[in-house]
PDB file of N, CA and C in Angstrom:
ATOM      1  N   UNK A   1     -17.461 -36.573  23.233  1.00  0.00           N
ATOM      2  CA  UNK A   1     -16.860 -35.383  23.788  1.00  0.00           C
ATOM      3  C   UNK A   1     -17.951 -34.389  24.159  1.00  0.00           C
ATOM      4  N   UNK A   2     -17.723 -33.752  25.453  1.00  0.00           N
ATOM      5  CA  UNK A   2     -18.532 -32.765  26.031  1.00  0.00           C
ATOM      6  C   UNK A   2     -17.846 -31.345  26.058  1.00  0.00           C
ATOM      7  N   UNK A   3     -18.424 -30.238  25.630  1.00  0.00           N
ATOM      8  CA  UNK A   3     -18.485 -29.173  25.558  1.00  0.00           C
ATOM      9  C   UNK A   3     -19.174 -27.963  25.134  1.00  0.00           C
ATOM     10  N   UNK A   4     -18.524 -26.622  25.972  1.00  0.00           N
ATOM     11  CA  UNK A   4     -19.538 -25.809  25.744  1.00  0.00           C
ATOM     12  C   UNK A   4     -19.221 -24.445  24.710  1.00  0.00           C
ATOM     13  N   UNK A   5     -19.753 -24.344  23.836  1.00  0.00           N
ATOM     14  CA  UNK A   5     -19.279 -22.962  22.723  1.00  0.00           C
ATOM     15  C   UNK A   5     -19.901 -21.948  22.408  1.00  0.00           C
ATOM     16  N   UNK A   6     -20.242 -20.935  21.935  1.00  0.00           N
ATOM     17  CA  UNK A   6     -20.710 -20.451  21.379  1.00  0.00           C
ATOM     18  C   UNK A   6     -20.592 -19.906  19.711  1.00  0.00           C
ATOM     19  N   UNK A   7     -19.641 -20.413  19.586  1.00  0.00           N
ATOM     20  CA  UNK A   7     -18.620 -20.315  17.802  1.00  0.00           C
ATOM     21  C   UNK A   7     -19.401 -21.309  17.087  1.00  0.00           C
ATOM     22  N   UNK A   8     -19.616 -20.397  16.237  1.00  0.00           N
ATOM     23  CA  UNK A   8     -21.268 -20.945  15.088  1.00  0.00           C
ATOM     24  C   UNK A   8     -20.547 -22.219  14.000  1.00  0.00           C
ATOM     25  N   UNK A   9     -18.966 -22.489  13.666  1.00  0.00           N
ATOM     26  CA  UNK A   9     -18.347 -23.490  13.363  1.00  0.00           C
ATOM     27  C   UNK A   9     -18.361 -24.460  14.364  1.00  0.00           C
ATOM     28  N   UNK A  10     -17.990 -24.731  15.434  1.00  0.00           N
ATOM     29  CA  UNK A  10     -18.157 -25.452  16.699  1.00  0.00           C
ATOM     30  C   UNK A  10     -19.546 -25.801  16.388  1.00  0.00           C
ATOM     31  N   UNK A  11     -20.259 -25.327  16.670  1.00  0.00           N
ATOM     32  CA  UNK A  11     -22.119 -25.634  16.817  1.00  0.00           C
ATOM     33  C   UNK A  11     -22.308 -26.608  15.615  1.00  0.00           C
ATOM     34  N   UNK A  12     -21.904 -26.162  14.003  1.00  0.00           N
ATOM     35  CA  UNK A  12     -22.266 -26.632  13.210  1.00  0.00           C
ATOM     36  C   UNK A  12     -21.526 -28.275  12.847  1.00  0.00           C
ATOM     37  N   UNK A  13     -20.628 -28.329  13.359  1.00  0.00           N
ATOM     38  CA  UNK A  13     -20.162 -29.369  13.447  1.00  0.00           C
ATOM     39  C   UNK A  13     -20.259 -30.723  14.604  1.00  0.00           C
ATOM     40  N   UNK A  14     -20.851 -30.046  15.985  1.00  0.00           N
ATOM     41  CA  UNK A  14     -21.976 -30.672  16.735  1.00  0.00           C
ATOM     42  C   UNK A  14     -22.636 -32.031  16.256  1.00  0.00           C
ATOM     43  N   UNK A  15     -22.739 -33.015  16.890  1.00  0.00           N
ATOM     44  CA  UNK A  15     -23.708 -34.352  16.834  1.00  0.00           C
ATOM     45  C   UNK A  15     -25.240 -33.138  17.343  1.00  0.00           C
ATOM     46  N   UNK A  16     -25.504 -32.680  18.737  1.00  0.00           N
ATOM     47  CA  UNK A  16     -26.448 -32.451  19.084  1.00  0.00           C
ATOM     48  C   UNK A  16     -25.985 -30.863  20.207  1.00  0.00           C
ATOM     49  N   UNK A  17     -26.589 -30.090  19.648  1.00  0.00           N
ATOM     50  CA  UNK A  17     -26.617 -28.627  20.374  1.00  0.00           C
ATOM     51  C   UNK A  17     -27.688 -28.559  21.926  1.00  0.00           C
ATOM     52  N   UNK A  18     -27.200 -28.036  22.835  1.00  0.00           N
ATOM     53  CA  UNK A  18     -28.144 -27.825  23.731  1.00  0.00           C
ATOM     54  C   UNK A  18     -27.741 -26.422  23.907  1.00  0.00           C
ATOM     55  N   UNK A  19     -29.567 -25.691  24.179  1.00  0.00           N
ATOM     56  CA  UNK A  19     -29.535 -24.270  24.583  1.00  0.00           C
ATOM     57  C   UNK A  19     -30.055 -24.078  25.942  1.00  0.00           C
ATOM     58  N   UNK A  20     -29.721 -23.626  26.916  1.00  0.00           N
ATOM     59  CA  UNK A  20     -29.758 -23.133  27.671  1.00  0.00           C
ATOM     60  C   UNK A  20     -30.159 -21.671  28.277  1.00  0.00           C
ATOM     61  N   UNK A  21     -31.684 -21.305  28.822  1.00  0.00           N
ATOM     62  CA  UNK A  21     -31.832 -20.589  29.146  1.00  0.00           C
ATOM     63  C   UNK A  21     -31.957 -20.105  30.836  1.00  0.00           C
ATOM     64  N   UNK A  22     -31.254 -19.125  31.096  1.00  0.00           N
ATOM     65  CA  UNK A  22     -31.347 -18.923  32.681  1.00  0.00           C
ATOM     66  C   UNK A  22     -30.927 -20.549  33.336  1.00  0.00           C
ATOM     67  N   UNK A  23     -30.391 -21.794  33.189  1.00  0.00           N
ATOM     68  CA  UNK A  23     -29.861 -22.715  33.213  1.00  0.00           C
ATOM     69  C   UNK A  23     -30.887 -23.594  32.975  1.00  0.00           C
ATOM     70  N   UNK A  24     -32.066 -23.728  32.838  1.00  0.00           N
ATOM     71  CA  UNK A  24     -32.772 -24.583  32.041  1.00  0.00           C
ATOM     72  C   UNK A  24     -32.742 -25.126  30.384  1.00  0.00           C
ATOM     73  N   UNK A  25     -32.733 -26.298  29.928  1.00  0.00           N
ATOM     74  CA  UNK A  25     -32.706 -26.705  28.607  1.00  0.00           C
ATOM     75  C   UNK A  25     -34.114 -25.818  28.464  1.00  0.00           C
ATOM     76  N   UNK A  26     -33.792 -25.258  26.952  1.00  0.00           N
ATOM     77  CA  UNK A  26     -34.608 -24.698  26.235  1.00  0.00           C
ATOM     78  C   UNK A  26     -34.700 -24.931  24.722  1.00  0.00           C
ATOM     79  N   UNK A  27     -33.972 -26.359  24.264  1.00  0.00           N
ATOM     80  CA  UNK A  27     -33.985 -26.682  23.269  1.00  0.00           C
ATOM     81  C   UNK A  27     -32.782 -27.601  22.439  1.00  0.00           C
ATOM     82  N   UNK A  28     -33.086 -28.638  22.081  1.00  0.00           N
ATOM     83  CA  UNK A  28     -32.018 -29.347  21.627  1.00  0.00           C
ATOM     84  C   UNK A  28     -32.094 -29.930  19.722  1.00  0.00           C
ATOM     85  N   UNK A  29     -31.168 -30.144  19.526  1.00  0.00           N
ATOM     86  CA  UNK A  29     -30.884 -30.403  18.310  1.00  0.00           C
ATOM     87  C   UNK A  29     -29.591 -30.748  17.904  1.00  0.00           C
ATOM     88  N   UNK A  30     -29.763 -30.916  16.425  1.00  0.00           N
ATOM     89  CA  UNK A  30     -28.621 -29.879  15.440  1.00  0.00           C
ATOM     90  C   UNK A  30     -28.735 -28.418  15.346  1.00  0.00           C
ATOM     91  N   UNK A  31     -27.397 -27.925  15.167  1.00  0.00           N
ATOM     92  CA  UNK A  31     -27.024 -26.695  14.820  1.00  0.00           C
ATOM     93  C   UNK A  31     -28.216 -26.405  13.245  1.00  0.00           C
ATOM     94  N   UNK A  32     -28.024 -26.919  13.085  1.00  0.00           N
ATOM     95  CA  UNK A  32     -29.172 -26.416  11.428  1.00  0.00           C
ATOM     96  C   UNK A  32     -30.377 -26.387  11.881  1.00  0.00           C
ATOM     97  N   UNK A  33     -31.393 -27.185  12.991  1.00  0.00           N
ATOM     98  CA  UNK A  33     -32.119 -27.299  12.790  1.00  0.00           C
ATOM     99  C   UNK A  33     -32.402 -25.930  13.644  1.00  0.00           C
ATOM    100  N   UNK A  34     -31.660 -25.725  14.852  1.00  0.00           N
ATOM    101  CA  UNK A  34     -31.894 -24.755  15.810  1.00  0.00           C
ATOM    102  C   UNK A  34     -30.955 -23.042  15.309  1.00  0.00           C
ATOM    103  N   UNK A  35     -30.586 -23.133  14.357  1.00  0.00           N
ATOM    104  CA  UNK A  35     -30.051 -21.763  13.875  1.00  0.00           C
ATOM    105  C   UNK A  35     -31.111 -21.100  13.321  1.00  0.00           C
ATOM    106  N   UNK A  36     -32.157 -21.275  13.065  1.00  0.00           N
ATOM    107  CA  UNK A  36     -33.200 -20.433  12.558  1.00  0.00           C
ATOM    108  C   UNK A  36     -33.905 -19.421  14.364  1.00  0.00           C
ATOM    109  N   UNK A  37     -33.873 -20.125  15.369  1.00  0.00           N
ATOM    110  CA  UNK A  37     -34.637 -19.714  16.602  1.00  0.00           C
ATOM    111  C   UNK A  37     -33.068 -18.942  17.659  1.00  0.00           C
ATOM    112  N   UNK A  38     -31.772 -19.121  17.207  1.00  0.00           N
ATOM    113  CA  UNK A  38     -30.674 -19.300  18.156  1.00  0.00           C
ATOM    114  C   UNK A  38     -29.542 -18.483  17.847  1.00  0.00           C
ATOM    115  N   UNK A  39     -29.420 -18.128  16.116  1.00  0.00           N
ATOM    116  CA  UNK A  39     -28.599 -17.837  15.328  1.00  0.00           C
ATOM    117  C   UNK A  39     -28.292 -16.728  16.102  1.00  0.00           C
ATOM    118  N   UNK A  40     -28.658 -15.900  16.663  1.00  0.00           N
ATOM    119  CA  UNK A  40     -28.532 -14.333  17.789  1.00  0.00           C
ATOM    120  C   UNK A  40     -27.666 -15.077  18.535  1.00  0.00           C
ATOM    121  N   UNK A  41     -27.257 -15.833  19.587  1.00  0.00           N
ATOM    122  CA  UNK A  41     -26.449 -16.150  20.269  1.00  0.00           C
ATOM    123  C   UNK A  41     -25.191 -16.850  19.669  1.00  0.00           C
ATOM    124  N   UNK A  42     -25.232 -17.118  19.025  1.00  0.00           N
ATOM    125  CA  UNK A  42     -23.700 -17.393  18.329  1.00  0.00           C
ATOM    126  C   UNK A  42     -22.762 -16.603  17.677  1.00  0.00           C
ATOM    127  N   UNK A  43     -21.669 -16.640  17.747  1.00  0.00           N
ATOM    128  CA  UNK A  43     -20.640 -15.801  17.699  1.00  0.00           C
ATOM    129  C   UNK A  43     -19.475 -15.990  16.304  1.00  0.00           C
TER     130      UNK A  43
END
């Protein structure tokens, strides 16, 4: 399944998070690994 969230339950339950800056990937993961650099954008 594909989708897009910003709800920090959604994220954490994620196989793999992609962030997006100005529409470029700017970083992929897990939610755990990328909540230390990302945690500001989630809701």
């Amino acid at each position: 399944m594909v989708g897009a969230t910003s709800k920090r339950a959604a994220l954490a339950r994620a196989d793999r998070v992609v962030v997006l800056v100005d529409g470029a990937v700017a970083d992929v993961g897990p939610w755990a690994g990328l909540a230390p650099r990302w945690n500001h954008l989630a809701g």
